[in-house]
N, C-alpha and C. Protein backbone atom coordinates (compact mmCIF):
# COMPACT_ATOMS: atom_id res chain seq x y z
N UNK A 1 0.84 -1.17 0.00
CA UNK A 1 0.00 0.00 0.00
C UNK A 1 0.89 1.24 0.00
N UNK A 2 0.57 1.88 -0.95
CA UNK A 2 1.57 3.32 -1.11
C UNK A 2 0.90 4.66 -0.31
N UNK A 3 1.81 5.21 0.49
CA UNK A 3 0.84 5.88 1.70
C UNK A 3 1.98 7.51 1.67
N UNK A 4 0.89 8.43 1.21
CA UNK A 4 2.25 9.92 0.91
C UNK A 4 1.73 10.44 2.26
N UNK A 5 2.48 11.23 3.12
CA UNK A 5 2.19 12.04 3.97
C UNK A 5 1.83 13.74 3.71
N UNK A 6 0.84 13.37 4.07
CA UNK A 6 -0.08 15.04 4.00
C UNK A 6 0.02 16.15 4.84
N UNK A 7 0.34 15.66 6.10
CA UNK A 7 0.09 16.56 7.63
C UNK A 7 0.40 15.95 8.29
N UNK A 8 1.48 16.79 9.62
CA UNK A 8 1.82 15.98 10.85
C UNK A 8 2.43 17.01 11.70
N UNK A 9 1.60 17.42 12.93
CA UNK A 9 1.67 18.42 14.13
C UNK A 9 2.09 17.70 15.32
N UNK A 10 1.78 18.31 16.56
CA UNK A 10 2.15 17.92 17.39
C UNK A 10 1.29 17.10 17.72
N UNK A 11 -0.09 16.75 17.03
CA UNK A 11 -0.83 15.74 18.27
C UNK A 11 -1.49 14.47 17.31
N UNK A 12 -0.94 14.83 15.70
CA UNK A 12 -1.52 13.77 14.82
C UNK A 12 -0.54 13.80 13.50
N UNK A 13 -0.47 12.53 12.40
CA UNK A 13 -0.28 12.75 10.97
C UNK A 13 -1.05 12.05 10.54
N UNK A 14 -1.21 12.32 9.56
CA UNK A 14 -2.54 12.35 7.87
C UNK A 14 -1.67 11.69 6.98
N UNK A 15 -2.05 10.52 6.91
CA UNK A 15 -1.17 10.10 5.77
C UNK A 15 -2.99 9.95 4.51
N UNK A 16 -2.14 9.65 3.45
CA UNK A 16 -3.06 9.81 2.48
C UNK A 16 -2.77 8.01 1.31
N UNK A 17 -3.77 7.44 1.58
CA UNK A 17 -3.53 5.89 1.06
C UNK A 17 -4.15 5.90 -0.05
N UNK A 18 -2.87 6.02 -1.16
CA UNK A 18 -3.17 6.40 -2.85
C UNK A 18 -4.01 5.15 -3.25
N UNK A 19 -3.61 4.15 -3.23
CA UNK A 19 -4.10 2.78 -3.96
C UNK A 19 -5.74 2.96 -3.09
N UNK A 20 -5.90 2.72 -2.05
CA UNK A 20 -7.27 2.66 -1.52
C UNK A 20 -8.11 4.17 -1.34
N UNK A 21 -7.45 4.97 -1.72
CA UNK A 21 -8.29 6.53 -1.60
C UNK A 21 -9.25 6.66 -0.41
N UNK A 22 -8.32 7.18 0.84
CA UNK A 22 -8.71 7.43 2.04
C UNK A 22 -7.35 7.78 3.01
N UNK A 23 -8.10 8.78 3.71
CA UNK A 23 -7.13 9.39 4.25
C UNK A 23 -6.53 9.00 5.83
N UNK A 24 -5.73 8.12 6.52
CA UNK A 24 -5.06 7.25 7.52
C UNK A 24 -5.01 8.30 8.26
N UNK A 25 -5.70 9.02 9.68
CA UNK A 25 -5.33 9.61 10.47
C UNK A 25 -4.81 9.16 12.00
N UNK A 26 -3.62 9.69 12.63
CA UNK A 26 -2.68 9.08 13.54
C UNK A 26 -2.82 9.67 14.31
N UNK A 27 -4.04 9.94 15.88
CA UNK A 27 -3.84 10.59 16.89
C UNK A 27 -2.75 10.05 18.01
N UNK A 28 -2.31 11.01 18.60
CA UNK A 28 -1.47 10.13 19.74
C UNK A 28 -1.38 11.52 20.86
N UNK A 29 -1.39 11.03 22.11
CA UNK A 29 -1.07 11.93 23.33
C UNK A 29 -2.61 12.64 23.58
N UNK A 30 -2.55 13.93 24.22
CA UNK A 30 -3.43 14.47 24.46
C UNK A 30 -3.44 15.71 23.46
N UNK A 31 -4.02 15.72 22.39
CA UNK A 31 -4.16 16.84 21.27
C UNK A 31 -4.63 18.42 22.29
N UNK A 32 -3.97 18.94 22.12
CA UNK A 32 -4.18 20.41 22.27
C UNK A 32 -5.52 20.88 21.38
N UNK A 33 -6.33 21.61 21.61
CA UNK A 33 -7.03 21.82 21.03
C UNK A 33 -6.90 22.71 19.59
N UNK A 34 -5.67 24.09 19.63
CA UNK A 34 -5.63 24.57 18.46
C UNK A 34 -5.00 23.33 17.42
N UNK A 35 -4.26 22.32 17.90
CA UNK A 35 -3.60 21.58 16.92
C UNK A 35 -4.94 20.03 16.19
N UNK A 36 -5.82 19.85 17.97
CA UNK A 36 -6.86 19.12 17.31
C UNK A 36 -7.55 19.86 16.01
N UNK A 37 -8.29 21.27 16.46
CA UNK A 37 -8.84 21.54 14.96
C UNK A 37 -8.09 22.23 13.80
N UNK A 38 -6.45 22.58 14.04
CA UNK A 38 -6.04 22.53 12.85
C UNK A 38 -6.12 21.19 11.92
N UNK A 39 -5.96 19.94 12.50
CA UNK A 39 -5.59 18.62 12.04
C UNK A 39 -6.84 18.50 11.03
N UNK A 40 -8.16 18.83 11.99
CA UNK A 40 -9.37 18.48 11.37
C UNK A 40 -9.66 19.51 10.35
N UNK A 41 -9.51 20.50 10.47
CA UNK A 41 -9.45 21.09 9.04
C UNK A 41 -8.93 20.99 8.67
N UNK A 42 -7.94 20.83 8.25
CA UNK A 42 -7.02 20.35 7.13
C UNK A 42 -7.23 19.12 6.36
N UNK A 43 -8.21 18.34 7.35
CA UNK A 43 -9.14 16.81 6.82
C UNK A 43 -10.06 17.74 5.38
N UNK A 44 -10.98 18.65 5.65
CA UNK A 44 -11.55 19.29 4.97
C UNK A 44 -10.91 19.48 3.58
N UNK A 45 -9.60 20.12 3.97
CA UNK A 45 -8.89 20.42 2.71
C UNK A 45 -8.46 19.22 1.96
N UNK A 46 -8.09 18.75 2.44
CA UNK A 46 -7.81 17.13 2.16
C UNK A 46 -9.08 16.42 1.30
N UNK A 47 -10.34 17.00 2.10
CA UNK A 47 -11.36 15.89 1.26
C UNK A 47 -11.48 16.38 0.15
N UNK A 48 -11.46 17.46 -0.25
CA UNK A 48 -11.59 18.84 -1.39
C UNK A 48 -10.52 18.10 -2.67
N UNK A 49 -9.09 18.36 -2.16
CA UNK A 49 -7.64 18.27 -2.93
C UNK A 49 -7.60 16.76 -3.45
N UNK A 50 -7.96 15.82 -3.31
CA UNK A 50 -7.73 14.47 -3.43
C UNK A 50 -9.25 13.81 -3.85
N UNK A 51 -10.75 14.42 -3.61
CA UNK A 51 -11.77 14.03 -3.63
C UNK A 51 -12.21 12.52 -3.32
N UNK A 52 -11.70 12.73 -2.21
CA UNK A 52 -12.04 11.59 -1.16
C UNK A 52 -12.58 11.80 0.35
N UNK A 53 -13.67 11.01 0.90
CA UNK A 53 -14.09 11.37 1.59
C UNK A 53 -14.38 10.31 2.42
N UNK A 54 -13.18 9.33 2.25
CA UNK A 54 -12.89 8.22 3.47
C UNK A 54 -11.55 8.22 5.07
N UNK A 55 -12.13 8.40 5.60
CA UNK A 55 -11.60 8.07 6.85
C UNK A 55 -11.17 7.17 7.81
N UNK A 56 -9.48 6.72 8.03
CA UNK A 56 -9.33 6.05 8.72
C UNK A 56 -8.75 6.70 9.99
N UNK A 57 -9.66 7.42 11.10
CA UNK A 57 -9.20 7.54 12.77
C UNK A 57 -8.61 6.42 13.55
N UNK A 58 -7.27 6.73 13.88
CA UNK A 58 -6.39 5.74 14.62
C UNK A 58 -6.07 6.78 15.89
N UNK A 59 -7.14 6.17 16.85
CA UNK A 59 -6.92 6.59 18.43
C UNK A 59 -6.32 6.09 19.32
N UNK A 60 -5.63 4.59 18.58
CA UNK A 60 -5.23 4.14 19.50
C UNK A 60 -4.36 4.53 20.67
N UNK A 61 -3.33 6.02 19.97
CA UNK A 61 -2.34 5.50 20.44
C UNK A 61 -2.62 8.04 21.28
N UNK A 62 -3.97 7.79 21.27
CA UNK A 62 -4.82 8.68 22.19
C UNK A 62 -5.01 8.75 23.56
N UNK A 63 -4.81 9.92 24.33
CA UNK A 63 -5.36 9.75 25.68
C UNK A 63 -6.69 10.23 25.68
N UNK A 64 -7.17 11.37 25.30
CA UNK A 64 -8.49 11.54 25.40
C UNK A 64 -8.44 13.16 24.70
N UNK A 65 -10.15 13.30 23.89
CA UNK A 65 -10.07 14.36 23.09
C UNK A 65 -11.52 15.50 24.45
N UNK A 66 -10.72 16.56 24.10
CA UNK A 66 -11.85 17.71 25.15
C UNK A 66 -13.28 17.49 24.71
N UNK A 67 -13.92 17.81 25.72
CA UNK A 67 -15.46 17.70 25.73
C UNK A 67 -15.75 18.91 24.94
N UNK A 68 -14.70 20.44 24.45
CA UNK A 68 -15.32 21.24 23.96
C UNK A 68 -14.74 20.83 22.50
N UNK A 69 -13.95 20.31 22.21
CA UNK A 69 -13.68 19.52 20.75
C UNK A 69 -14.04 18.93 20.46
N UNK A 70 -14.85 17.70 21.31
CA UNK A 70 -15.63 17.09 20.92
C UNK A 70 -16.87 17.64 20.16
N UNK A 71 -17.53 18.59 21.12
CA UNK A 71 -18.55 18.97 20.66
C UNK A 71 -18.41 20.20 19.30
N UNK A 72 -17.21 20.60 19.36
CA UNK A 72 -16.79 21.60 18.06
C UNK A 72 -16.79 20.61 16.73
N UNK A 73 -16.41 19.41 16.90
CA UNK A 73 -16.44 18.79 15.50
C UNK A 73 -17.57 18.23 15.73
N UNK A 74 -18.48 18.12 16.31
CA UNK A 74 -19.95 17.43 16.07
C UNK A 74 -20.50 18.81 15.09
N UNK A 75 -20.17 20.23 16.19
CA UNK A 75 -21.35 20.50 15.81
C UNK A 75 -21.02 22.21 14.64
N UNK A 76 -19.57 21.64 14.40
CA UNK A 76 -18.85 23.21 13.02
C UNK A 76 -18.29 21.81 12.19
N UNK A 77 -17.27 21.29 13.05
CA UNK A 77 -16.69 20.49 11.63
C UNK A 77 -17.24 19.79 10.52
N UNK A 78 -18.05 18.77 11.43
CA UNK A 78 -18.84 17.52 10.45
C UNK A 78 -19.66 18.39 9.88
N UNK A 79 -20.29 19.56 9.74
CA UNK A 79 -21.58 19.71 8.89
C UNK A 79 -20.29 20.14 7.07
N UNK A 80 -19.47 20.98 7.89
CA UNK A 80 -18.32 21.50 6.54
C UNK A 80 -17.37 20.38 5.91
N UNK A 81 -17.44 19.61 6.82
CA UNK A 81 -16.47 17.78 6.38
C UNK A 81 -17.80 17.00 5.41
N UNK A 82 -18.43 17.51 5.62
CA UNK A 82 -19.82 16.61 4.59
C UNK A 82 -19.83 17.43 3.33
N UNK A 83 -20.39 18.79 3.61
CA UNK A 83 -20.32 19.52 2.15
C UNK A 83 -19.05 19.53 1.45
N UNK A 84 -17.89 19.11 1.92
CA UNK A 84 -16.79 18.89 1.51
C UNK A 84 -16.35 17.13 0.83
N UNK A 85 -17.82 16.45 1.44
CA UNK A 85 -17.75 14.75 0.29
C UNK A 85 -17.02 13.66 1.62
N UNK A 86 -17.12 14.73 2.45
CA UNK A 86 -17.17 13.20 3.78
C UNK A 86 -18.05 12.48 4.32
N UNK A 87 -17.94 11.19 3.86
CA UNK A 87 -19.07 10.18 3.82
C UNK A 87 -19.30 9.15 4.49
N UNK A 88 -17.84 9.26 5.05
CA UNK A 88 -17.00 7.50 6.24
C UNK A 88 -15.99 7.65 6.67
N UNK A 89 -16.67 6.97 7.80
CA UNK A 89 -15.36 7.08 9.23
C UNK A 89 -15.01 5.65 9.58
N UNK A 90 -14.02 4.85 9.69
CA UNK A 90 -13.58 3.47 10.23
C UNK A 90 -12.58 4.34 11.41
N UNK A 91 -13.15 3.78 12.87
CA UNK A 91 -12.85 4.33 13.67
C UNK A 91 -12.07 3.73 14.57
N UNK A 92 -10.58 3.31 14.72
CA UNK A 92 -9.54 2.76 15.43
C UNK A 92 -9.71 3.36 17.18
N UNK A 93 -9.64 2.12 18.20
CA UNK A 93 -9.70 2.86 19.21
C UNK A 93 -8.91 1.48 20.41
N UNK A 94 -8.48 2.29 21.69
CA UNK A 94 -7.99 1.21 22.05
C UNK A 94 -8.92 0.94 23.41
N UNK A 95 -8.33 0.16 24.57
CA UNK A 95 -9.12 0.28 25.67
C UNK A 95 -9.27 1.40 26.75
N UNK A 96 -8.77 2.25 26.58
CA UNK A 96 -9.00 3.47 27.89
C UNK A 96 -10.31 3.78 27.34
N UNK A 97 -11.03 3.75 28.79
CA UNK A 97 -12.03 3.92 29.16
C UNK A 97 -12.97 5.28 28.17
N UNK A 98 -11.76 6.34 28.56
CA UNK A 98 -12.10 8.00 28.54
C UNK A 98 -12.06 8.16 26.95
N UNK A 99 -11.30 7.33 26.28
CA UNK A 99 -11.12 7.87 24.68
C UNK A 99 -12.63 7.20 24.45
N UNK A 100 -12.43 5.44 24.66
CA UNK A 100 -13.82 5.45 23.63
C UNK A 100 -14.98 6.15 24.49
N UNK A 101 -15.31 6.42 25.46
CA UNK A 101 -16.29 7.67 25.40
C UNK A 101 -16.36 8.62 24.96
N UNK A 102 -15.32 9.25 24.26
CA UNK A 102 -15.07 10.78 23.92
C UNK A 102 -15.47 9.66 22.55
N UNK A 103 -15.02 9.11 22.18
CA UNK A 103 -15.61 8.18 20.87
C UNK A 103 -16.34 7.81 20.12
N UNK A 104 -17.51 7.35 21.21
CA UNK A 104 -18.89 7.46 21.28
C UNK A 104 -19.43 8.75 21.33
N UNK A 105 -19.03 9.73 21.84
CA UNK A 105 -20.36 10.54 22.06
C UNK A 105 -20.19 10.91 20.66
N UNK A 106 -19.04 11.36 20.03
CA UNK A 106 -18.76 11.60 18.68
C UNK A 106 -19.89 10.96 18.09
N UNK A 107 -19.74 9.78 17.68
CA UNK A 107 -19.67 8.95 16.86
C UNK A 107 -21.50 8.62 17.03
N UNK A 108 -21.99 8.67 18.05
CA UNK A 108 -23.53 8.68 18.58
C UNK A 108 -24.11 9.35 18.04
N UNK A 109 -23.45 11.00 17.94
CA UNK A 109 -24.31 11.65 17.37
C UNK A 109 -24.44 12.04 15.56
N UNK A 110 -24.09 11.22 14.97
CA UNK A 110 -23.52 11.05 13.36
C UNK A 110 -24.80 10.33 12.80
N UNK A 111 -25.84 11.14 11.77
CA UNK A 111 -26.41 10.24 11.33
C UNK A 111 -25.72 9.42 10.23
N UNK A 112 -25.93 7.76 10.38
CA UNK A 112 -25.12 6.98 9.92
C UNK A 112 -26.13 7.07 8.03
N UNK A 113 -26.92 7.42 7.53
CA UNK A 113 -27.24 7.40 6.63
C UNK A 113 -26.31 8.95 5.59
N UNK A 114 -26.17 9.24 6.39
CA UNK A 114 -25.01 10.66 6.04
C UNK A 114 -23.76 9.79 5.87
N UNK A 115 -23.18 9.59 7.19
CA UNK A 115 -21.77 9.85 7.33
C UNK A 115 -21.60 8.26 7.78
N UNK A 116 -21.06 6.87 7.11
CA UNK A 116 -21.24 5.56 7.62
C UNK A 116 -19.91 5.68 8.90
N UNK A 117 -19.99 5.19 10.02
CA UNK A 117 -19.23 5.15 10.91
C UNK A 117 -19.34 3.87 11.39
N UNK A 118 -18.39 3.43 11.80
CA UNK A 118 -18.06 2.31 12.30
C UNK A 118 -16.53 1.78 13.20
N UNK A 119 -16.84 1.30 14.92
CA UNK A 119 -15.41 1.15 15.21
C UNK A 119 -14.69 -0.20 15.33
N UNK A 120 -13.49 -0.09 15.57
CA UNK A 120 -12.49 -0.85 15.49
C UNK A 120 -11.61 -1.63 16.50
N UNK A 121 -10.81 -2.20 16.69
CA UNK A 121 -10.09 -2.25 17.37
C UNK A 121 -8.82 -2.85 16.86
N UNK A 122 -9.21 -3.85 15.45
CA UNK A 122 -8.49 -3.94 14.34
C UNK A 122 -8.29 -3.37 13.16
N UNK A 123 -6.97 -2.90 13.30
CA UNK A 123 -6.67 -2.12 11.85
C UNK A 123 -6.74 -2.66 10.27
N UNK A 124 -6.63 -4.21 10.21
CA UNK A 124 -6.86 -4.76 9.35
C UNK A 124 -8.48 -5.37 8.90
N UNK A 125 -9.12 -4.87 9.62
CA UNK A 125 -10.75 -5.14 9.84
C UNK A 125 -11.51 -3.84 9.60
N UNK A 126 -10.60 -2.55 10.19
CA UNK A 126 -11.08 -1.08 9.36
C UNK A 126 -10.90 -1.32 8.36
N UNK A 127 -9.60 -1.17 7.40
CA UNK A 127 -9.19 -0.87 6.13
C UNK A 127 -10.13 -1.84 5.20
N UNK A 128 -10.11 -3.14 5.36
CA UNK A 128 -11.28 -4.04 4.84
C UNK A 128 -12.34 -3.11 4.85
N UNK A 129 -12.95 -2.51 6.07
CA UNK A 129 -14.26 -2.35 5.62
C UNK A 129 -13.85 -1.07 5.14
N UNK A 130 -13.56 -0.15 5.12
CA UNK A 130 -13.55 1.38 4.38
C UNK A 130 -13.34 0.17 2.91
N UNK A 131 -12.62 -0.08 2.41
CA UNK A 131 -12.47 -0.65 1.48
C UNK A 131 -14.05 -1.44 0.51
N UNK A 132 -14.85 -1.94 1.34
CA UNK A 132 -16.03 -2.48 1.24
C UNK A 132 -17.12 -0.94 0.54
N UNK A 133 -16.72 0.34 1.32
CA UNK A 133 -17.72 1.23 1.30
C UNK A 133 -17.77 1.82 -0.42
């Protein structure tokens, strides 16, 4: 799989997976918030530049995202990540408690006829299914 790098801050990188057209995102640590929603806009630009509007979130390697980021990409990002051709999320996550809740509430409030979401815990069981979509 041929994978170019797009973006990489202090709290994530974006790689971009040419052969499967979808974009591999790498959270790790506790994202700061200006660097969480730079990352996520730049998803935007990303869905635009490449016209793809698949998502692979890898939290694994996450401590936990703010309750006011959370609710900033429920309720500014995702409506501009859609008019922008975002359509699916395969959602990587590991066992701390606090991420997949910050995970869920995300992910709860997504109508799935919009935006297909679905989580993970295997990376080879995401990519299959984004692959399926």
């Amino acid at each position: 799989m041929e994978s170019e790098a797009v973006f990489t801050n202090d709290s994530c990188k974006i790689f971009y997976e040419k052969e499967d057209r979808y974009f591999h995102i790498k959270w790790f640590g506790f994202p700061r918030s200006i660097d969480f929603r730079l990352a996520c806009n730049t998803v935007i630009d990303l869905i635009l530049k490449y016209k793809s509007g698949k998502l692979l979130t890898d939290n694994r390697d996450a401590t936990v995202f703010s309750v006011s980021d959370q609710k900033w990409l429920n309720s500014e990002w995702l409506p501009n990540a859609i008019k922008a051709g975002y359509y699916c999320s395969a959602t990587l996550t590991n066992d701390d408690i606090f991420v997949k809740t910050a995970i869920k509430n995300i992910s709860n409030k997504r109508d799935q006829n919009i935006v297909k979401t679905k989580l993970f815990t295997n990376e080879d069981e995401a990519i299959a299914w984004l692959k399926s979509i």
